[in-house]
N, C-alpha and C. Protein backbone atom coordinates (compact mmCIF):
# COMPACT_ATOMS: atom_id res chain seq x y z
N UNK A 1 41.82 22.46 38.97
CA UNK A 1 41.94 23.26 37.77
C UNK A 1 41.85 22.38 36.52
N UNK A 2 42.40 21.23 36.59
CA UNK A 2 42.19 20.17 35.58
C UNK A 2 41.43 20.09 35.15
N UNK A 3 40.72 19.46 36.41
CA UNK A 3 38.84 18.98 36.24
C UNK A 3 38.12 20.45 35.22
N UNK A 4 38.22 21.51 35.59
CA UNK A 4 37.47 23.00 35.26
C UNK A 4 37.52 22.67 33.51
N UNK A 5 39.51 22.44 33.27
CA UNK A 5 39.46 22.73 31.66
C UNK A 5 39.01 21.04 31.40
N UNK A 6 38.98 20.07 31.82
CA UNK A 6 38.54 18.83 30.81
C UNK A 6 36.94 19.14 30.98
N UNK A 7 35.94 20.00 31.93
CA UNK A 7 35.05 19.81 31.88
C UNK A 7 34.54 21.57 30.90
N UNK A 8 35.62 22.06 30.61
CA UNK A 8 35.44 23.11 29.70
C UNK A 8 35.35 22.75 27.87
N UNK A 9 36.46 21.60 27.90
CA UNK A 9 36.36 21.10 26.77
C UNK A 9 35.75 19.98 26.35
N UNK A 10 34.96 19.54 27.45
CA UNK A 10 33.89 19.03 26.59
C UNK A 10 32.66 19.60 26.18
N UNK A 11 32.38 20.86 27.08
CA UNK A 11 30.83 21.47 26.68
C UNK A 11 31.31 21.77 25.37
N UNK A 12 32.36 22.53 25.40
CA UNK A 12 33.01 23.25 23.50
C UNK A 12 33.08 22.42 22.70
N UNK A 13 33.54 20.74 22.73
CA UNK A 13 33.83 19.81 22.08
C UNK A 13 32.93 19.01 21.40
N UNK A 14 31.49 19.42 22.20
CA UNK A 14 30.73 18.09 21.91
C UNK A 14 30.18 18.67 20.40
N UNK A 15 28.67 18.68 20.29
CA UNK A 15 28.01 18.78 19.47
C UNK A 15 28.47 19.87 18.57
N UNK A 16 29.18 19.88 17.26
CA UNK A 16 29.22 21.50 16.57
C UNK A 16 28.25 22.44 17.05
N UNK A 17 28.11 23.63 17.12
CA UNK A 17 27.03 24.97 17.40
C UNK A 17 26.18 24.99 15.78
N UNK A 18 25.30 25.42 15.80
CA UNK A 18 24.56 25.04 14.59
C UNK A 18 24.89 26.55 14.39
N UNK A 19 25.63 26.23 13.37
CA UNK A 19 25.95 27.81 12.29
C UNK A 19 24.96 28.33 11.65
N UNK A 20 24.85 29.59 11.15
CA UNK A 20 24.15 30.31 10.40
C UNK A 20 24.94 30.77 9.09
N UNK A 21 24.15 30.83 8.69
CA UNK A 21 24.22 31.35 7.15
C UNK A 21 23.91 32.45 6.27
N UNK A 22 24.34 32.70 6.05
CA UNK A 22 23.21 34.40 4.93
C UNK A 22 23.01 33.84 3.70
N UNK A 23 21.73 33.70 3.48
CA UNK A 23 21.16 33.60 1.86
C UNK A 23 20.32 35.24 1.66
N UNK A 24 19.94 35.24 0.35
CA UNK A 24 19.57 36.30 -0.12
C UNK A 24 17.92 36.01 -0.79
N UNK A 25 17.03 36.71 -0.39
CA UNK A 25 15.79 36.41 -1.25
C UNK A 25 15.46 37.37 -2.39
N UNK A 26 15.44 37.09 -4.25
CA UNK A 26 15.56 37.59 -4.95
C UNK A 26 14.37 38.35 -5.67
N UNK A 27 13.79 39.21 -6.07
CA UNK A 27 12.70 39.48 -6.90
C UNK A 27 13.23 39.71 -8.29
N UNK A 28 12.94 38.93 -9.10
CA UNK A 28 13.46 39.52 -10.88
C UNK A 28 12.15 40.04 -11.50
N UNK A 29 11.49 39.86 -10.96
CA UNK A 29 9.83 40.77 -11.17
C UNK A 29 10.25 42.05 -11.53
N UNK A 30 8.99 42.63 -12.53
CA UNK A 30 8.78 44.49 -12.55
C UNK A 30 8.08 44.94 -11.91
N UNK A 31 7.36 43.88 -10.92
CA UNK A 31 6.46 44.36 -10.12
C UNK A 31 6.92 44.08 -8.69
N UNK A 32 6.23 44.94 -7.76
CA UNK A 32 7.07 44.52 -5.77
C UNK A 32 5.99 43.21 -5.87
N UNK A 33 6.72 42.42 -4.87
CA UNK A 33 5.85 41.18 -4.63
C UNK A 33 5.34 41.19 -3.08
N UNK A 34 4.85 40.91 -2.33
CA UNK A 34 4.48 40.51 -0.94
C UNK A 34 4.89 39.01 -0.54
N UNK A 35 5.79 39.40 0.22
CA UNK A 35 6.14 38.10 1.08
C UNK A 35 5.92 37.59 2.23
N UNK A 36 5.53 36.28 2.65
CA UNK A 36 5.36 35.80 4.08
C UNK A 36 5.91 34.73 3.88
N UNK A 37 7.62 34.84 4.44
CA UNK A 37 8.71 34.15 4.80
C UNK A 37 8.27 33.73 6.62
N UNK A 38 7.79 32.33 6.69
CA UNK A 38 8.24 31.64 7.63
C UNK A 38 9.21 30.55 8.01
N UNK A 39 9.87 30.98 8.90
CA UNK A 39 10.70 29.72 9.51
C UNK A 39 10.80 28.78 10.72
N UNK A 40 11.18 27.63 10.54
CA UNK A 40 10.91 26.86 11.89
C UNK A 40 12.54 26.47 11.79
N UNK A 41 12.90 27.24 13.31
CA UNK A 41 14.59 27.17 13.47
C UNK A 41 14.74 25.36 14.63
N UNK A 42 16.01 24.81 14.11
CA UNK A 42 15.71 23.41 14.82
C UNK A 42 16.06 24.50 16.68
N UNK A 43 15.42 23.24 17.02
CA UNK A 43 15.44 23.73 18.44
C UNK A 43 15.15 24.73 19.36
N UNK A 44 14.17 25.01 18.19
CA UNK A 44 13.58 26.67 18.63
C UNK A 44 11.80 26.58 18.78
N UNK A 45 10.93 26.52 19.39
CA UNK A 45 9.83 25.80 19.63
C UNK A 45 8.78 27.29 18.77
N UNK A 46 7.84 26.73 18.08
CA UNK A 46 7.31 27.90 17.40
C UNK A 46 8.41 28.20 16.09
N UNK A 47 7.74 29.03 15.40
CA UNK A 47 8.01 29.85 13.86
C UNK A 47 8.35 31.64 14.04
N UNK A 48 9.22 31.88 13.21
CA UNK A 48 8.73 32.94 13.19
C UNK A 48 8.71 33.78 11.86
N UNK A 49 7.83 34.42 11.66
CA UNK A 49 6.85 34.99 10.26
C UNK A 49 7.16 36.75 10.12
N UNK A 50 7.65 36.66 8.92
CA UNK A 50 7.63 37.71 8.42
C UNK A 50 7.00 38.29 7.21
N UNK A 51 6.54 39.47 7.12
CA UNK A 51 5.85 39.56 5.98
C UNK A 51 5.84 40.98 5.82
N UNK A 52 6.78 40.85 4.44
CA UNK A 52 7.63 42.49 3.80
C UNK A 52 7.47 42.12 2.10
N UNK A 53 7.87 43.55 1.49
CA UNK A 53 7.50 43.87 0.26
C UNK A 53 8.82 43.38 -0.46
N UNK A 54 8.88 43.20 -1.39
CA UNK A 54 10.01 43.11 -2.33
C UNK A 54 10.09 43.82 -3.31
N UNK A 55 10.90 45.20 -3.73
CA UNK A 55 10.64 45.86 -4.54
C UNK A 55 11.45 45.45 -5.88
N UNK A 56 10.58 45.28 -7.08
CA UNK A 56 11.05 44.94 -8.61
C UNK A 56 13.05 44.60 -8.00
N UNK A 57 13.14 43.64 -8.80
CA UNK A 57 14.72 43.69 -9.04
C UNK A 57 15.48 44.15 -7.66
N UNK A 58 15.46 43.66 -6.54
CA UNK A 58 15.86 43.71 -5.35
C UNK A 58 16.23 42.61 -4.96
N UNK A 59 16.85 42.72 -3.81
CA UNK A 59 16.87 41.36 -2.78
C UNK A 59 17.20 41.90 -1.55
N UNK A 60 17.11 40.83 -0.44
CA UNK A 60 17.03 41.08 0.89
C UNK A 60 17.40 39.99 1.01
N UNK A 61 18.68 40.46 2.62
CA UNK A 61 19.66 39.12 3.24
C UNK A 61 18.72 39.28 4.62
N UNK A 62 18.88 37.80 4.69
CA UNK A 62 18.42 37.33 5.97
C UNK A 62 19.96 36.28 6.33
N UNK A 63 19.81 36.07 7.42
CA UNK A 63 20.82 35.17 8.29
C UNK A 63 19.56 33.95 8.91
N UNK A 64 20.32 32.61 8.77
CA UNK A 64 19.16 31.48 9.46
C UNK A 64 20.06 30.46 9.69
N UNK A 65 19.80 29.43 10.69
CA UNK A 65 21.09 28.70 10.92
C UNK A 65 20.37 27.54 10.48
N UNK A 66 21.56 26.54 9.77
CA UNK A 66 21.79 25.73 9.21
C UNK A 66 20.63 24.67 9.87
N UNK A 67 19.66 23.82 8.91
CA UNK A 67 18.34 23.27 9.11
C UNK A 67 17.06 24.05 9.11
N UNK A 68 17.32 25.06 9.47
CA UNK A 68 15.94 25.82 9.17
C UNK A 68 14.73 25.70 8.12
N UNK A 69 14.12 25.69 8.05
CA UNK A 69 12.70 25.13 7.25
C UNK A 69 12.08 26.50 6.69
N UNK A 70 12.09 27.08 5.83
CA UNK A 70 11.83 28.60 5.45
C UNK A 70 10.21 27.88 3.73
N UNK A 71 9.10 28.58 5.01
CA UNK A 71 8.09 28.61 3.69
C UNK A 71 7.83 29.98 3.20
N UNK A 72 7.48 30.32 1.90
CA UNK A 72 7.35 30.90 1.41
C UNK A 72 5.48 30.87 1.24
N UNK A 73 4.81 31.40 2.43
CA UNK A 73 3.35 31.16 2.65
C UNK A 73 2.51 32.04 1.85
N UNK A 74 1.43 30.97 1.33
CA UNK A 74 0.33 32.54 0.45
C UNK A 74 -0.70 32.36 2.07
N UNK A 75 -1.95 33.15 1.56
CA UNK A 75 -2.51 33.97 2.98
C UNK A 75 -3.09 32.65 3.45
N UNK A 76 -3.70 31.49 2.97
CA UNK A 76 -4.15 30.33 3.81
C UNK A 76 -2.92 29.79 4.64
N UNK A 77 -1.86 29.86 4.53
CA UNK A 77 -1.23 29.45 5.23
C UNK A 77 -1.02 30.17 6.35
N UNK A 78 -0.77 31.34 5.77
CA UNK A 78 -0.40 32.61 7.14
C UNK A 78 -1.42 32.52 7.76
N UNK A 79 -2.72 32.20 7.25
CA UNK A 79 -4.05 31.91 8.58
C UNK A 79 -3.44 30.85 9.29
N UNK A 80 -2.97 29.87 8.74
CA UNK A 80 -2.73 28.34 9.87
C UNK A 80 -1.52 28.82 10.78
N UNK A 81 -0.48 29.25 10.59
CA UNK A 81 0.43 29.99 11.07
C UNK A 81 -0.15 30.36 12.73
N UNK A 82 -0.84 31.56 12.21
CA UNK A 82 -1.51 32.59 12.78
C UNK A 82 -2.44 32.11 14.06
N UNK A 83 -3.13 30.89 13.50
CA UNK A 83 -3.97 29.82 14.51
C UNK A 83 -3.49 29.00 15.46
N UNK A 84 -1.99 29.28 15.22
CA UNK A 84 -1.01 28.48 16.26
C UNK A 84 -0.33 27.47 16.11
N UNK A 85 -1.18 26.64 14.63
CA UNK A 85 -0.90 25.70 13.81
C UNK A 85 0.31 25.59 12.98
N UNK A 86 1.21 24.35 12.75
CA UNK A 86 1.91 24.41 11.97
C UNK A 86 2.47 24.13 10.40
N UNK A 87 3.09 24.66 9.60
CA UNK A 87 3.45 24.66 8.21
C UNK A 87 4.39 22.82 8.26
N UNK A 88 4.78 22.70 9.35
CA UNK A 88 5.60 21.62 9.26
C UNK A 88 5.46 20.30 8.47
N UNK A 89 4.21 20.13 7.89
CA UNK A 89 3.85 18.87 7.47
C UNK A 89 3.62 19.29 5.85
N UNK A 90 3.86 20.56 5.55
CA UNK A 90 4.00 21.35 3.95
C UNK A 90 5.24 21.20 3.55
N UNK A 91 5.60 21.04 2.56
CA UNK A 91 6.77 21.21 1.50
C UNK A 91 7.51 22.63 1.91
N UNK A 92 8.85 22.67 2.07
CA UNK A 92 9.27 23.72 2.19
C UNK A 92 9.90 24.26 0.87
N UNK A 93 9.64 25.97 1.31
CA UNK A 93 10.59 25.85 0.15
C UNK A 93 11.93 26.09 0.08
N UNK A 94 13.01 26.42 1.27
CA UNK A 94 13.90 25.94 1.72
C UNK A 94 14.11 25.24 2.68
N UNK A 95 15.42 24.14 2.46
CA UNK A 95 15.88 23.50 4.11
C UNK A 95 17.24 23.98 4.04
N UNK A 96 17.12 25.12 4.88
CA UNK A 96 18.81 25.25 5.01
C UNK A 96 19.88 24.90 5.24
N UNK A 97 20.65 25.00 3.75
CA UNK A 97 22.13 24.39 4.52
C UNK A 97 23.42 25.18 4.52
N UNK A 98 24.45 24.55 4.76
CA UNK A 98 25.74 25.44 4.60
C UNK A 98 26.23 25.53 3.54
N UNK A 99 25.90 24.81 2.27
CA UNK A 99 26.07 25.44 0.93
C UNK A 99 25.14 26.17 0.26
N UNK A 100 24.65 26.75 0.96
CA UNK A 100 23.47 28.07 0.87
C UNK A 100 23.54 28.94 0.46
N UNK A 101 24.73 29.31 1.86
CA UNK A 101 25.76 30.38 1.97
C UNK A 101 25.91 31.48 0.98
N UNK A 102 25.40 32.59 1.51
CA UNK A 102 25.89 33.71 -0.03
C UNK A 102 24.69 33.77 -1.14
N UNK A 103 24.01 32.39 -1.08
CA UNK A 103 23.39 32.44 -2.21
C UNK A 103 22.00 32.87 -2.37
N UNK A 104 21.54 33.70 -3.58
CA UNK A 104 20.20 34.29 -4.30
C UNK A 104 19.31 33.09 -4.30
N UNK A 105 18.01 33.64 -3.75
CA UNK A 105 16.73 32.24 -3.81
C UNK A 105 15.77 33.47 -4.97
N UNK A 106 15.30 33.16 -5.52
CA UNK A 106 14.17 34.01 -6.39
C UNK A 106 12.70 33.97 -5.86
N UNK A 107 11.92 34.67 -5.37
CA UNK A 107 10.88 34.59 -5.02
C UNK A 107 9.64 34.60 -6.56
N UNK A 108 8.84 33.32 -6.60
CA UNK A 108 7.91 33.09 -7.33
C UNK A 108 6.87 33.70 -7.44
């Protein structure tokens, strides 16, 4: 029974669990914008791409765990995406962290 909990507390003990976060993506626009929010989650093989409207003066929460790589793609990219290819070697325009948390990003 020993052995069970010292070998229970180390799977729990070792590495922190990579937390998530909620940030918010903002439009201060009068106009809806089109977005293609991709992310590359650590340890997660592949991206995954979304692409939704933003209506004037809105925002939308997403949840992403802490390191995540979030581009904000115009359509040449969403082609490379799309080709199987990756954004990884582009500028992001977030790297997520835990002082994130809670917080409004403005979409450009």
């Amino acid at each position: 029974m020993a052995l069970l909990l010292l070998s229970l507390n180390t799977l729990f003990a070792g590495e922190p669990q990579n937390e998530s976060v909620k940030i918010y993506l903002k439009n201060r626009s009068i106009l809806p914008k089109k977005v293609a929010l991709i992310s590359y989650t650590p340890g997660v093989t592949g991206n995954a791409t979304r692409i939704f409207v933003l209506m004037p003066f809105s925002r939308k929460k997403y949840e992403f765990k802490i390191g995540t790589k979030l581009y904000l793609a115009n359509n040449k990219q969403v082609d490379v995406v799309m080709s199987g290819r990756s954004l990884l070697n582009d500028p992001e325009f977030l790297l997520v962290k835990e002082s994130d948390a809670g917080k409004s990003f403005v979409v450009k």
